[in-house]
C-alpha atoms as a PDB file:
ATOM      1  CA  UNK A   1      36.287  68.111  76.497  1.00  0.00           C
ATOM      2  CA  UNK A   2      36.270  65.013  79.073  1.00  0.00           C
ATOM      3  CA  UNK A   3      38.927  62.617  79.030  1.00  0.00           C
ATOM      4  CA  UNK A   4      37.578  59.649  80.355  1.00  0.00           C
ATOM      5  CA  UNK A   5      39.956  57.007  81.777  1.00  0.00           C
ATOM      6  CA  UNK A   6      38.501  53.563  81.407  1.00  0.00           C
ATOM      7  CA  UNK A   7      40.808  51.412  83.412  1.00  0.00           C
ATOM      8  CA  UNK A   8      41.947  47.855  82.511  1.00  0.00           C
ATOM      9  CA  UNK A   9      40.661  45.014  85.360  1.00  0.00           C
ATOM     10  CA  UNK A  10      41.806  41.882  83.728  1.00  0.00           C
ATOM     11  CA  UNK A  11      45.470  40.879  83.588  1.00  0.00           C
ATOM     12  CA  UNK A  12      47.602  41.106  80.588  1.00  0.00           C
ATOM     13  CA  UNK A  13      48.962  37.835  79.244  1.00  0.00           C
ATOM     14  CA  UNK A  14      52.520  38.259  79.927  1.00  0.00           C
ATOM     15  CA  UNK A  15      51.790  38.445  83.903  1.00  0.00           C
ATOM     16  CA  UNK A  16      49.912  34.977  83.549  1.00  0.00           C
ATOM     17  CA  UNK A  17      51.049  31.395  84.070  1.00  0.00           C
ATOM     18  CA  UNK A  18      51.842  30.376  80.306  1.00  0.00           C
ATOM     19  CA  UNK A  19      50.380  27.252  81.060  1.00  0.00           C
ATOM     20  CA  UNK A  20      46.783  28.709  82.152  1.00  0.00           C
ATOM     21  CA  UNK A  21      46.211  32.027  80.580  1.00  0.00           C
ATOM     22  CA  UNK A  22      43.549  31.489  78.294  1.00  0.00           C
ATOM     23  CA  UNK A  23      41.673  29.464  80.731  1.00  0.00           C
ATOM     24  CA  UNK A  24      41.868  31.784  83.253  1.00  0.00           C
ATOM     25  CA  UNK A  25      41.343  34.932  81.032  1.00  0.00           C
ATOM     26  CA  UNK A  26      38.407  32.855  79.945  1.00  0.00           C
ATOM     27  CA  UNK A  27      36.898  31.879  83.551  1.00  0.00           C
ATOM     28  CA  UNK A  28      37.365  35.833  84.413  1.00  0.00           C
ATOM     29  CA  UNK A  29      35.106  37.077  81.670  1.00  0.00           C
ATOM     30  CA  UNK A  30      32.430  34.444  81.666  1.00  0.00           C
ATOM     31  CA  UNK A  31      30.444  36.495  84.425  1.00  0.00           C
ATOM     32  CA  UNK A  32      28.944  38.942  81.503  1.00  0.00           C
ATOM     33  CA  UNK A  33      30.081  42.029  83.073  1.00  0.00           C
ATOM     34  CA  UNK A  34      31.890  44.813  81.240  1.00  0.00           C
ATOM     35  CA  UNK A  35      35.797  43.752  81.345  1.00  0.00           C
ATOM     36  CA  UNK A  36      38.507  45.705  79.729  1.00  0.00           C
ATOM     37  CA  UNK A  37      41.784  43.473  78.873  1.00  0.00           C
ATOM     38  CA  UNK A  38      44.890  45.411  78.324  1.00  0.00           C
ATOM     39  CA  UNK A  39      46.020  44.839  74.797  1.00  0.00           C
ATOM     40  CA  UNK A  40      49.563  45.430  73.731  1.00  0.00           C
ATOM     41  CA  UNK A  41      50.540  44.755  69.887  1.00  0.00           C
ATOM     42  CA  UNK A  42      54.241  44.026  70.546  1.00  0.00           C
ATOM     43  CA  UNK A  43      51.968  41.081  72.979  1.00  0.00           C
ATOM     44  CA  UNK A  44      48.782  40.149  71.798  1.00  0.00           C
ATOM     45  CA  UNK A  45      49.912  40.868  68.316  1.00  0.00           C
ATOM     46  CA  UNK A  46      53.422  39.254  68.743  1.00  0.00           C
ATOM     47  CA  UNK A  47      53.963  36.528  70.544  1.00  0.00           C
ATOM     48  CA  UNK A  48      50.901  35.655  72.491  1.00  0.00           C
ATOM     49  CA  UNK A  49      49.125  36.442  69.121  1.00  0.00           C
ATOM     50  CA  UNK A  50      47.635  32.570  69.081  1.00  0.00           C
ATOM     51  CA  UNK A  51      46.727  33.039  72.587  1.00  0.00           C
ATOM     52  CA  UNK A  52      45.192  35.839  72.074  1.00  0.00           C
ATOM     53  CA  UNK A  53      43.163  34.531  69.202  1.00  0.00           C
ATOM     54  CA  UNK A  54      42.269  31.630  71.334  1.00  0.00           C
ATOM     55  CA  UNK A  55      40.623  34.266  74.002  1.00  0.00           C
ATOM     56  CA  UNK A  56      38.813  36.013  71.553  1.00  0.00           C
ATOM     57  CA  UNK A  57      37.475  32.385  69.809  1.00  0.00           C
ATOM     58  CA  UNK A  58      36.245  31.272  73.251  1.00  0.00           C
ATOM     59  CA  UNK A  59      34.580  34.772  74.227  1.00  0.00           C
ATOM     60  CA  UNK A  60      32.997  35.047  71.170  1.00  0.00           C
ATOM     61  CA  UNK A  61      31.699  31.278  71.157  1.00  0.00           C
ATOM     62  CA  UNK A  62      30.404  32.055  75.184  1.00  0.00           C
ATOM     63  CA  UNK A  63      28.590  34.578  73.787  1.00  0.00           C
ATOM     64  CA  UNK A  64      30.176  37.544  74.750  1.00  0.00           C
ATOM     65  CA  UNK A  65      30.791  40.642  73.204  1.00  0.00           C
ATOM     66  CA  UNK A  66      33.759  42.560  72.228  1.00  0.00           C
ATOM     67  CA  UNK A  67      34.235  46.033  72.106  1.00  0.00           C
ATOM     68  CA  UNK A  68      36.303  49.209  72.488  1.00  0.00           C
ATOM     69  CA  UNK A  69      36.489  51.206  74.795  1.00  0.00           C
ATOM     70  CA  UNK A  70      34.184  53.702  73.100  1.00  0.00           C
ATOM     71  CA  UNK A  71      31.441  51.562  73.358  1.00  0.00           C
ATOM     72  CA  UNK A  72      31.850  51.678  77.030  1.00  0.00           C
ATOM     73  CA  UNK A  73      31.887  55.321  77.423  1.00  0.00           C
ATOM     74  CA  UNK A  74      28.947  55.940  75.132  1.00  0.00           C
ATOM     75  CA  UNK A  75      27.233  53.587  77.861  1.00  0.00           C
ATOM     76  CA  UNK A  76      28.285  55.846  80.874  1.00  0.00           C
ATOM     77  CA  UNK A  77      26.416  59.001  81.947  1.00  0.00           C
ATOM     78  CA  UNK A  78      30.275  60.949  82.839  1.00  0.00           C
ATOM     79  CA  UNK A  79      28.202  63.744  84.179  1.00  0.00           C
ATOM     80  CA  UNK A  80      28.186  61.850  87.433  1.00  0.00           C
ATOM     81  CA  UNK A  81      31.915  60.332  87.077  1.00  0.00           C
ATOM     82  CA  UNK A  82      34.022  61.569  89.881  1.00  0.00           C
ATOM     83  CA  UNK A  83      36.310  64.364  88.035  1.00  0.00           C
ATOM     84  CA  UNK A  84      39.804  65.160  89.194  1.00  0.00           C
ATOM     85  CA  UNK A  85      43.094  66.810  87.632  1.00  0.00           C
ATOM     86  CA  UNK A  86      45.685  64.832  86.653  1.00  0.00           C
ATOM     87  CA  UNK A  87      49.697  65.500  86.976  1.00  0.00           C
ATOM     88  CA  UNK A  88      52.721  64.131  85.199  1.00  0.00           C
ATOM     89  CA  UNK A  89      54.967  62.219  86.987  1.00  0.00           C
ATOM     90  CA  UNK A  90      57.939  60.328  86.659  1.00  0.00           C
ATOM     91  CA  UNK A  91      57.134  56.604  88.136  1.00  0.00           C
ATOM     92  CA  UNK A  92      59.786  54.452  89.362  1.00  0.00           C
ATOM     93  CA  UNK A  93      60.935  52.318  86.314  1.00  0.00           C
ATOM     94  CA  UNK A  94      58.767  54.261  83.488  1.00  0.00           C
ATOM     95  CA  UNK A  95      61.309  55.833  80.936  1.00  0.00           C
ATOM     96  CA  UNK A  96      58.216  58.925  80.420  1.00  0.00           C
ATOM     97  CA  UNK A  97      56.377  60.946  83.040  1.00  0.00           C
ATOM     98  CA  UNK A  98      52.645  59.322  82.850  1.00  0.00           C
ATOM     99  CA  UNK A  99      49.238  61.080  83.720  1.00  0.00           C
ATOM    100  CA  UNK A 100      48.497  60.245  87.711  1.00  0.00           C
END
């Protein structure tokens, strides 16, 4: 089977000015492309959850659509993704080895 690693490119909310984040969350998805936003329940769920409902209020009034990450792979042809193995490693302040 492929494992297909669909990386994130937008910033979570916690590495964000508090005072901005929605708006520039918002300004970074307004080009229509394909985005994927990291989403964390102890976050987006906790306590950015009303931030995080803002984001989705204003996407979804701009028109855009959202997805998982299924949707994105069902879009790709991964016969022509670049294919490489993968090791576990121990990164420098990760309590688990993590696929590299």
């Amino acid at each position: 089977p492929v494992i297909l690693e669909i990386p994130s490119d937008l910033p979570c909310f916690e590495e964000l000015d508090p005072r901005k984040d929605v708006a520039i969350l918002s300004n970074m998805i307004s080009d229509g492309g394909n985005h994927v936003l990291p989403v964390h329940a102890e976050v987006e769920g906790g306590i950015f959850e009303e931030k995080f409902r803002e984001l989705l209020k204003n996407a979804l009034a701009g028109g855009i659509k959202i997805t998982g990450l299924e949707s994105i792979k069902a879009g790709l042809d991964v016969g022509h993704l670049t294919r490489r193995k993968h090791t576990m490693e121990l990164l420098p302040g990760r309590h688990s080895p993590c696929a590299v």
